[in-house]
C-alpha atoms as a PDB file:
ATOM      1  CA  UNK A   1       0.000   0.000   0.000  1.00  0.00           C
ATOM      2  CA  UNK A   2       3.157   2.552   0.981  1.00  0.00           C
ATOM      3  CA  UNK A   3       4.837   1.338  -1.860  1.00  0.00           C
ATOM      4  CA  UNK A   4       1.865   2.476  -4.071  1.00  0.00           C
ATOM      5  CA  UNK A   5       0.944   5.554  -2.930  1.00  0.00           C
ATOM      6  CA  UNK A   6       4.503   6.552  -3.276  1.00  0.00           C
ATOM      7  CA  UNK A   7       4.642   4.933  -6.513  1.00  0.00           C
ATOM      8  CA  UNK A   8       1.008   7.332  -7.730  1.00  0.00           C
ATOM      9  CA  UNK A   9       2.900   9.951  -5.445  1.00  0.00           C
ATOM     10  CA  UNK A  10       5.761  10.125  -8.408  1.00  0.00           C
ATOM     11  CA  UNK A  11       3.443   9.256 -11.084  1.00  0.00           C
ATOM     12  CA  UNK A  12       1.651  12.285 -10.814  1.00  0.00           C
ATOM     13  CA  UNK A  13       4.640  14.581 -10.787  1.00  0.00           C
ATOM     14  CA  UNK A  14       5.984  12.817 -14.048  1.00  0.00           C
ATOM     15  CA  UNK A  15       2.919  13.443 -15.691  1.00  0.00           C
ATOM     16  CA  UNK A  16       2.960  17.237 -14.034  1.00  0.00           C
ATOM     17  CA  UNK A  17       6.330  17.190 -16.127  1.00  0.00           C
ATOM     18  CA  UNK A  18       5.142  15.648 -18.966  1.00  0.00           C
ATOM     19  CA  UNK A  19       2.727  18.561 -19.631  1.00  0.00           C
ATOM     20  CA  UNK A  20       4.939  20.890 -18.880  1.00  0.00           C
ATOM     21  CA  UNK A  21       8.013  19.884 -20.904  1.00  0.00           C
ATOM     22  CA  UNK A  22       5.429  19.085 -23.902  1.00  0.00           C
ATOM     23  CA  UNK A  23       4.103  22.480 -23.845  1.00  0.00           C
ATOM     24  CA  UNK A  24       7.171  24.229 -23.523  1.00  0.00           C
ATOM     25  CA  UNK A  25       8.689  22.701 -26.398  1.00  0.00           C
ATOM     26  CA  UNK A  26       5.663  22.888 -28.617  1.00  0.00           C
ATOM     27  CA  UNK A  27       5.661  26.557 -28.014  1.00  0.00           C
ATOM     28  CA  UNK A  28       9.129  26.743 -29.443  1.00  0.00           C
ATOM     29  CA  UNK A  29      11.254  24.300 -30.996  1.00  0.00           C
ATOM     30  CA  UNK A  30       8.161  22.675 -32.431  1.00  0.00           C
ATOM     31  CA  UNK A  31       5.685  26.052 -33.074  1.00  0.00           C
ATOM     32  CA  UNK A  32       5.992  26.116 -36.793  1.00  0.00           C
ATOM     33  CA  UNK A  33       4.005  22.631 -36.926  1.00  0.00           C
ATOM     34  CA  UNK A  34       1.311  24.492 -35.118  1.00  0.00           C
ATOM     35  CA  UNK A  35       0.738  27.083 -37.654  1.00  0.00           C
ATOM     36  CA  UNK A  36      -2.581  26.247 -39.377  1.00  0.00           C
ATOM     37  CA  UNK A  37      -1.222  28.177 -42.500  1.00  0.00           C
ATOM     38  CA  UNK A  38       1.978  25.965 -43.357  1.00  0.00           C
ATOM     39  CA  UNK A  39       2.290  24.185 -46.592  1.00  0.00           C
ATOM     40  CA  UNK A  40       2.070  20.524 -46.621  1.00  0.00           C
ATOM     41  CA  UNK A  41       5.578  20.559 -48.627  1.00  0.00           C
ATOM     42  CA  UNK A  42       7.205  22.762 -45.870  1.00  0.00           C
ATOM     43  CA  UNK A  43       5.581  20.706 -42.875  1.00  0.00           C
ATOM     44  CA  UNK A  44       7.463  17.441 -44.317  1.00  0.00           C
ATOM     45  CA  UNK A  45      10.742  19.648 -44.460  1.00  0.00           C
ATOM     46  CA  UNK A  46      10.612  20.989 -41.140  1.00  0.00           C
ATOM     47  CA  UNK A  47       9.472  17.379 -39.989  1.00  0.00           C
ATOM     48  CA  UNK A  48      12.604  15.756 -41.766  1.00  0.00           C
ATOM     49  CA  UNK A  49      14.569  17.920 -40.027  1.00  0.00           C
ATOM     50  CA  UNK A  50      13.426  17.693 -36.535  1.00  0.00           C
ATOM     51  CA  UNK A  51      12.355  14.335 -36.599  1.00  0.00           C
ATOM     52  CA  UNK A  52      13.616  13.409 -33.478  1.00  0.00           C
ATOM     53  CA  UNK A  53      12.638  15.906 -31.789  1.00  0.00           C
ATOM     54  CA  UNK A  54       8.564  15.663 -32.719  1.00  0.00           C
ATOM     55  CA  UNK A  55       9.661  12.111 -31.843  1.00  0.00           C
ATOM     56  CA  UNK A  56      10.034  12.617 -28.521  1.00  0.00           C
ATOM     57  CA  UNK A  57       7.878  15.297 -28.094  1.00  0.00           C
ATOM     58  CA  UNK A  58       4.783  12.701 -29.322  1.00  0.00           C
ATOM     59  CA  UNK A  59       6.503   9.959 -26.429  1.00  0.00           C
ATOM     60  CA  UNK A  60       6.477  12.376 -23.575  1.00  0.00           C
ATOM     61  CA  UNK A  61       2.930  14.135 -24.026  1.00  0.00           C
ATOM     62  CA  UNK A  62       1.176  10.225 -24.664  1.00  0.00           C
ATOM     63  CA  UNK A  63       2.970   7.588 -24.223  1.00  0.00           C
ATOM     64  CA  UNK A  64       5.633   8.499 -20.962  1.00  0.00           C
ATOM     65  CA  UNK A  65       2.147  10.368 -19.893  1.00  0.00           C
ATOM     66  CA  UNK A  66      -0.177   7.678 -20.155  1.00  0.00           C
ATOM     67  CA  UNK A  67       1.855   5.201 -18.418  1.00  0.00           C
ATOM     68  CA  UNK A  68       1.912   7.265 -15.492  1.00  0.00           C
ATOM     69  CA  UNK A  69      -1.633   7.888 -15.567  1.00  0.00           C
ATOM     70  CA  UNK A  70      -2.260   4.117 -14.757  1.00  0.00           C
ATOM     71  CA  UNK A  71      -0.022   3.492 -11.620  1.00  0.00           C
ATOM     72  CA  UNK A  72      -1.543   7.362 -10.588  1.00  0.00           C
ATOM     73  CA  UNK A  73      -5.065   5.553 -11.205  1.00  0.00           C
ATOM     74  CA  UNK A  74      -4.238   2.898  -9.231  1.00  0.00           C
ATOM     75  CA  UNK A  75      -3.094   4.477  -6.687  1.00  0.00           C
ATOM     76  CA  UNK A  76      -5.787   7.202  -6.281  1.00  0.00           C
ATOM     77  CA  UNK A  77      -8.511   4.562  -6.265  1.00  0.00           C
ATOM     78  CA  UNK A  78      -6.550   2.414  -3.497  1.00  0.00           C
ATOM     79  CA  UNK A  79      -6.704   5.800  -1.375  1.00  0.00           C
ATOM     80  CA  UNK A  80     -10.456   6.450  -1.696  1.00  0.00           C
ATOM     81  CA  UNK A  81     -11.850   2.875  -1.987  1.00  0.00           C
ATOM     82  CA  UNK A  82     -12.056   1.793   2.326  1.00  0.00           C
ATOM     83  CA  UNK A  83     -14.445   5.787   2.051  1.00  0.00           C
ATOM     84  CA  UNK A  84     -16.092   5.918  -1.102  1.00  0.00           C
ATOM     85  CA  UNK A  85     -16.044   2.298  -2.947  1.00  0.00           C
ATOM     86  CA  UNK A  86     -18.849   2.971  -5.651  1.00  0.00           C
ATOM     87  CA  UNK A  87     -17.607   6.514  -6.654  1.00  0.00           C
ATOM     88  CA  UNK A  88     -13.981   5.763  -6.434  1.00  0.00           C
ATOM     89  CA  UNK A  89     -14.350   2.514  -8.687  1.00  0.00           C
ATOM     90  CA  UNK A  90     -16.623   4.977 -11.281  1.00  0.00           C
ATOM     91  CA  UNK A  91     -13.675   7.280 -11.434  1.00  0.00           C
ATOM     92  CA  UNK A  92     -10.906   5.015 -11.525  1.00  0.00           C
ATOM     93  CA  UNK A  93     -12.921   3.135 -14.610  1.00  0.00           C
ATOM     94  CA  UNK A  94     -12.717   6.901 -16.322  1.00  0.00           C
ATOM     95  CA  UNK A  95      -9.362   6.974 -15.293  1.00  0.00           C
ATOM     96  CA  UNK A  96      -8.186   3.866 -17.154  1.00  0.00           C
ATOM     97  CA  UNK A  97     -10.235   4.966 -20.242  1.00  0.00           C
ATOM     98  CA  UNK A  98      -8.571   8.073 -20.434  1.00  0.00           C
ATOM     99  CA  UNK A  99      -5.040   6.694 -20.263  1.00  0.00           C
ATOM    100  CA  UNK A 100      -6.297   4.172 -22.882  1.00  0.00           C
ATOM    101  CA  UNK A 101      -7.256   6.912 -24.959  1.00  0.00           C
ATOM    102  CA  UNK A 102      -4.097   8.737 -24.385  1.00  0.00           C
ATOM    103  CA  UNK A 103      -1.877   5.947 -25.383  1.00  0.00           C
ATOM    104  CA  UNK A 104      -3.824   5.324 -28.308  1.00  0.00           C
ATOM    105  CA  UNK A 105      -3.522   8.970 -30.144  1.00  0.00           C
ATOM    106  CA  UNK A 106       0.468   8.528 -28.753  1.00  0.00           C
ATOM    107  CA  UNK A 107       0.560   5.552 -31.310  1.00  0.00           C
ATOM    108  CA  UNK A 108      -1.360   6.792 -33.734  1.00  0.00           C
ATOM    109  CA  UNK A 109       0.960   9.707 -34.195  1.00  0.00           C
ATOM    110  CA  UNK A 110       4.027   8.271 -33.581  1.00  0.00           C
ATOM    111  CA  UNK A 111       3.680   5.301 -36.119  1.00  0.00           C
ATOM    112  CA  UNK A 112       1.548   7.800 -38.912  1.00  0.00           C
ATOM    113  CA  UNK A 113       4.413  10.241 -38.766  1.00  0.00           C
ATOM    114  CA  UNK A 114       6.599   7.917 -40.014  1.00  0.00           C
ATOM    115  CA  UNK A 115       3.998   6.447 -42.351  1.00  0.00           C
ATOM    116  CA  UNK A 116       3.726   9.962 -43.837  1.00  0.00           C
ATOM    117  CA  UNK A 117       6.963  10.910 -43.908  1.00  0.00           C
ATOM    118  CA  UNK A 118       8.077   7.615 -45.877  1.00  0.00           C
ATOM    119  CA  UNK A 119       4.728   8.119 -48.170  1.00  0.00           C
ATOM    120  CA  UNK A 120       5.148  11.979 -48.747  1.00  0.00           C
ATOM    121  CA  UNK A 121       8.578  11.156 -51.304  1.00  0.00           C
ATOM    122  CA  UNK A 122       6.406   8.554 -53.292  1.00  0.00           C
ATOM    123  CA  UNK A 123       2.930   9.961 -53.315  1.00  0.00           C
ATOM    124  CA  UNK A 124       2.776  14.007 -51.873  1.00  0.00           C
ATOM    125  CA  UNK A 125      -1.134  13.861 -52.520  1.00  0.00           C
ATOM    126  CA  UNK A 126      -2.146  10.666 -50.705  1.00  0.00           C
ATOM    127  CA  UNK A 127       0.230  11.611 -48.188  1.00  0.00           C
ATOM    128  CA  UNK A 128      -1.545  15.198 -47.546  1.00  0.00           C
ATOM    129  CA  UNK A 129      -4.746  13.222 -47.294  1.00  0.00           C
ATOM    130  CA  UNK A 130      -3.606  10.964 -44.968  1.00  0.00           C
ATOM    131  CA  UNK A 131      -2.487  13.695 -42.774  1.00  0.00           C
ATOM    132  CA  UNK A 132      -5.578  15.479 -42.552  1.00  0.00           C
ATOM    133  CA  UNK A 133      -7.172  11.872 -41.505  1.00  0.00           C
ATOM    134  CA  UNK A 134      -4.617  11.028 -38.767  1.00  0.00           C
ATOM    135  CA  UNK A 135      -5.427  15.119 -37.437  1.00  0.00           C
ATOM    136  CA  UNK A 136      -8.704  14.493 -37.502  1.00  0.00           C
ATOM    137  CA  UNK A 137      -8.739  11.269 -35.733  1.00  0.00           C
ATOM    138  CA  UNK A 138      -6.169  12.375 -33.307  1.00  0.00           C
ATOM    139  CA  UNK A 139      -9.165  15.447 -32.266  1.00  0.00           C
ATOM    140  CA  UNK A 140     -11.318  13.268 -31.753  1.00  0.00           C
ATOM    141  CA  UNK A 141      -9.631  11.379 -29.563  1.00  0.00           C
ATOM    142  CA  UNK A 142      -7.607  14.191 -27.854  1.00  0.00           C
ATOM    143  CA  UNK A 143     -11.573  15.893 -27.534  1.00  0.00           C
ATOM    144  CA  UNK A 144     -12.495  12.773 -25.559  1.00  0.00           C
ATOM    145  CA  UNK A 145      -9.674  11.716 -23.360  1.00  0.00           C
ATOM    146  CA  UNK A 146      -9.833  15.546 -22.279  1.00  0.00           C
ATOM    147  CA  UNK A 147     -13.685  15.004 -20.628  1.00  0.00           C
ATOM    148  CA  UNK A 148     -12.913  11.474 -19.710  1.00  0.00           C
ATOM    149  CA  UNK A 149      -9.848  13.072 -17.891  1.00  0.00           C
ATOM    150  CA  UNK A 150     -12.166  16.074 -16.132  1.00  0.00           C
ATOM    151  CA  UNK A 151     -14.587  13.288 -15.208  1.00  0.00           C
ATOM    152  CA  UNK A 152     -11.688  11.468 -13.573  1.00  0.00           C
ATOM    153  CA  UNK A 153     -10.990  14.557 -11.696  1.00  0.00           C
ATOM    154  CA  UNK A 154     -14.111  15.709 -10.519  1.00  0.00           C
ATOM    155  CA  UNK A 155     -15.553  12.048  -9.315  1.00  0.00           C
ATOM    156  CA  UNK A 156     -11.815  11.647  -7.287  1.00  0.00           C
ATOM    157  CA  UNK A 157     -12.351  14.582  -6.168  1.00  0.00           C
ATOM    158  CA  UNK A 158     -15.832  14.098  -5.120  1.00  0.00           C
ATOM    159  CA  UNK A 159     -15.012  10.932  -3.568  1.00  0.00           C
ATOM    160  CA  UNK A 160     -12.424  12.784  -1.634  1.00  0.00           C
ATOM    161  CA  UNK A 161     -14.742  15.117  -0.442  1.00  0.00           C
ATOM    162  CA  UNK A 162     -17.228  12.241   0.765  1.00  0.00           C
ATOM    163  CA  UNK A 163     -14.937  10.851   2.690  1.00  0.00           C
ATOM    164  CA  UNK A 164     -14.113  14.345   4.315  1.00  0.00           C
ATOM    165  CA  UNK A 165     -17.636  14.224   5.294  1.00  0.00           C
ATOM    166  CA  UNK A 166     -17.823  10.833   6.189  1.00  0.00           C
ATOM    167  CA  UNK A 167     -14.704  11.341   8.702  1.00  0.00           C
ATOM    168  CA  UNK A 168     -16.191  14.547   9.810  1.00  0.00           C
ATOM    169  CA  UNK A 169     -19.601  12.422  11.146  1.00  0.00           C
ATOM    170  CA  UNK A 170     -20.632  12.341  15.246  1.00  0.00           C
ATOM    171  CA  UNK A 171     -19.892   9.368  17.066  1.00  0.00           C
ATOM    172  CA  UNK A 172     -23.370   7.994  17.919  1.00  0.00           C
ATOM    173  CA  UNK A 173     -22.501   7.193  21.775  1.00  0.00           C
ATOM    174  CA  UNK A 174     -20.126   8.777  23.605  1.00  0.00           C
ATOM    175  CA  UNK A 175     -17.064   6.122  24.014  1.00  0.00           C
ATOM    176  CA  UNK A 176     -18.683   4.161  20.624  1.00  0.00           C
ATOM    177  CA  UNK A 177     -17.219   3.922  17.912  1.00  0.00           C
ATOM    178  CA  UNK A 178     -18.809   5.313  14.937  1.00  0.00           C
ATOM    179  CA  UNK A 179     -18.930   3.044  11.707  1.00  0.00           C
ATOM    180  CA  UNK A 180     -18.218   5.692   9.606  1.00  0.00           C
ATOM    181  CA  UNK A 181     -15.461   6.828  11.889  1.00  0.00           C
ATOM    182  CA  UNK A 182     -12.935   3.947  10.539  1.00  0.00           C
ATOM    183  CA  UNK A 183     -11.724   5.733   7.882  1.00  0.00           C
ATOM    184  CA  UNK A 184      -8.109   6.684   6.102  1.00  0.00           C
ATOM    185  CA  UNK A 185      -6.702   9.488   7.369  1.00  0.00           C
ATOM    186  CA  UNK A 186      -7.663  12.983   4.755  1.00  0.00           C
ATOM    187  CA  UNK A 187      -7.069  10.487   1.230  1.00  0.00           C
ATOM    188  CA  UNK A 188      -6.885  14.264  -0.148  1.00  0.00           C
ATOM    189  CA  UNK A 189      -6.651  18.328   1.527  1.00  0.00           C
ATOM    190  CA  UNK A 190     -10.798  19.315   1.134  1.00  0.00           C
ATOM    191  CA  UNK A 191      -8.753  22.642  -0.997  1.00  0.00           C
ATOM    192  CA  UNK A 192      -7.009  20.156  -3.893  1.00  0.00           C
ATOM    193  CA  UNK A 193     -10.848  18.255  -3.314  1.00  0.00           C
ATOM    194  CA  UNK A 194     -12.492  21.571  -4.007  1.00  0.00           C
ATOM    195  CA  UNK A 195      -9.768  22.506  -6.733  1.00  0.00           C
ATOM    196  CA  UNK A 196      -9.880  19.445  -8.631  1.00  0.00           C
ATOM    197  CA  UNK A 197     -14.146  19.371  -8.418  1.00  0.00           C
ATOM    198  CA  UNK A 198     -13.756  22.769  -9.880  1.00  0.00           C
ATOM    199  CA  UNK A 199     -11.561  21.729 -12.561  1.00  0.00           C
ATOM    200  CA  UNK A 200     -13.245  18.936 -14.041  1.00  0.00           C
ATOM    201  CA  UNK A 201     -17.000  20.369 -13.819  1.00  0.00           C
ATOM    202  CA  UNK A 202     -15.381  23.407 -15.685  1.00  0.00           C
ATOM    203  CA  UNK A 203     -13.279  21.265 -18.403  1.00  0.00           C
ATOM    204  CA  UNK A 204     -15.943  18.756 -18.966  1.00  0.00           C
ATOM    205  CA  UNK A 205     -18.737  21.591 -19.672  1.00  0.00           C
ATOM    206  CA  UNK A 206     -16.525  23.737 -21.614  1.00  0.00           C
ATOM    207  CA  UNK A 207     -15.461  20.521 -23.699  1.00  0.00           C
ATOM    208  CA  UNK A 208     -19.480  19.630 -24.845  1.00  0.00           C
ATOM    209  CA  UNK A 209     -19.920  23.780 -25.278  1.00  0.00           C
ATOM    210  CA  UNK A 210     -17.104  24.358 -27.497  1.00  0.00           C
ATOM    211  CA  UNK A 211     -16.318  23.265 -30.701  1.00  0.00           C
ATOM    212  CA  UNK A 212     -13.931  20.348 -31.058  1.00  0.00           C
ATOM    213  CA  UNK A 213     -10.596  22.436 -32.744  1.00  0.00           C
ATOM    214  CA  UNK A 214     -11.198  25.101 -29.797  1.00  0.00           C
ATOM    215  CA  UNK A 215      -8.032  25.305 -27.850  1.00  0.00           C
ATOM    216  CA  UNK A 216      -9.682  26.846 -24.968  1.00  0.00           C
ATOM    217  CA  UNK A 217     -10.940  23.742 -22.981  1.00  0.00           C
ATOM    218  CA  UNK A 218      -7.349  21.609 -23.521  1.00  0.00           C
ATOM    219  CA  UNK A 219      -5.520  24.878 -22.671  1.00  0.00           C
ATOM    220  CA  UNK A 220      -7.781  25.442 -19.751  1.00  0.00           C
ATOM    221  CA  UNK A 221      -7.248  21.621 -18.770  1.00  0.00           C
ATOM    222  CA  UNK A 222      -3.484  21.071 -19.661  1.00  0.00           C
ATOM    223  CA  UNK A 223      -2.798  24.330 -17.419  1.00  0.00           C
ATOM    224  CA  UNK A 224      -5.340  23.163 -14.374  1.00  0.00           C
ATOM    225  CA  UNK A 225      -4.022  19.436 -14.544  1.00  0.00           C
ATOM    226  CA  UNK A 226      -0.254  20.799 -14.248  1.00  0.00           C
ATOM    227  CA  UNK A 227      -0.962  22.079 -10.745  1.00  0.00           C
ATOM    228  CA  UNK A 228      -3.350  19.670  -9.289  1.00  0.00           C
ATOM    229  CA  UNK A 229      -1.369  16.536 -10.460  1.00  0.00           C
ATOM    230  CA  UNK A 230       1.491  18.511  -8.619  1.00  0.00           C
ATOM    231  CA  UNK A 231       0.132  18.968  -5.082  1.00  0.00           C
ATOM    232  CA  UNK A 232      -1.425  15.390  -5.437  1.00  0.00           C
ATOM    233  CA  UNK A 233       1.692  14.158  -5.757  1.00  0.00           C
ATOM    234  CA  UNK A 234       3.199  15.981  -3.222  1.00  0.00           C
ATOM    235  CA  UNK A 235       0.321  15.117  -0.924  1.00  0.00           C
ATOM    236  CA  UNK A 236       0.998  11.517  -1.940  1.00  0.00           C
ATOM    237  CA  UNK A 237       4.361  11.441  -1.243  1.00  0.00           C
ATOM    238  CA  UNK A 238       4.155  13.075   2.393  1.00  0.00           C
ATOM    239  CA  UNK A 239       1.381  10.899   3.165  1.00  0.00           C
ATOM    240  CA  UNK A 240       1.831   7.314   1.539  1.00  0.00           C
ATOM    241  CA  UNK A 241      -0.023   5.738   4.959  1.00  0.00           C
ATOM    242  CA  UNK A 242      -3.704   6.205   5.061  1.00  0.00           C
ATOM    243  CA  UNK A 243      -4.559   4.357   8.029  1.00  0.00           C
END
């Protein structure tokens, strides 16, 4: 059980990282493939030149990031489960979806990069096409995994908070023992509770309001995620023992 939560503990700052490295170095070394107005000849030239770098820009943002996603699942539902077993089992099945989903658009891009890359030579039109396919699969799954991830959020979260609630509760006799008292110890702080509610109610709406290639929500949730993931892990790492 120590060995877990320390194990979520770290998981959640790599994925804090992950985020924050992927962002960084999409907002520079890689912001020309973000321009909506480049050529499909001059995305395949600045893609065969920075190859490796889009390479492991793809494997930290997915792949490095949905690995970590499942031991922090794992862990987050083996904190809440003794307080809140329904909820906590609800979110944690999100959870796993949304690392599932995360992994998948990693592979998609990383092997239909290199599909395109060793197409665009032989066939520039087909291989235009099949970019525009791969980007528009990729939304769609990048447009899901984001609510599944703000569901994840805000049912931990409210799980969290039940348990608060729960521990909070009057012993019924003085001197008896309450069975509601025989609880872990705070699974989260009621603020990163509150925080992380807050965050996924707000994500998950603004994901069905706004259109799918709106930035807003993911910017909104990439941002949000950053901090929360790193006081959880924090959290988790002070306090691996629950009971």
């Amino acid at each position: 059980m120590r060995n877990l939560q320390k194990s979520g503990g770290l998981a959640a700052l790599v994925s804090a990282a992950s985020y924050v490295f992927a962002i960084g170095l999409y907002m520079t070394a890689m912001a020309p493939m973000g321009d909506p107005n480049l050529g499909i000849g001059e995305y395949f030239a600045f893609y065969g030149e920075h190859r490796a770098i889009v390479f492991v820009w793809t494997y930290s943002m997915y792949i490095i990031h949905g690995g970590s996603l499942i031991v922090l699942v794992l862990a987050l539902r083996e904190r809440l489960k003794e307080a809140a077993p329904r909820l906590s089992l609800v979110a944690a099945g999100l959870g796993f979806a949304w690392a599932g989903f995360v992994l998948l658009s990693g592979f998609i891009n990383l092997w239909g990069a290199e599909a395109l890359a060793d197409l665009h030579p032989k066939n520039p039109g087909l291989a235009e096409t099949l970019k525009e396919v791969i980007a528009m699969v990729t939304l769609g799954i990048d447009s899901s995994d984001k609510c599944l991830g703000a569901l994840w959020i805000g049912l931990s979260c409210l799980a969290a908070l039940t348990a608060l609630k729960a521990k909070a509760a009057p012993k019924a006799l003085p001197g008896a023992v309450h069975p509601k008292a025989i609880l872990p110890t705070e699974a989260l702080p009621k603020a990163l509770a509150v925080a992380g509610l807050g965050l996924g109610a707000a994500v998950f709406a603004l994901g069905l309001a706004l259109p799918a290639n709106d930035p807003s929500a993911s910017f909104a949730f990439g941002i949000g995620t950053i901090f929360w993931w790193l006081f959880l892990g924090l959290h988790m790492l002070r306090r691996p023992e629950l009971a």
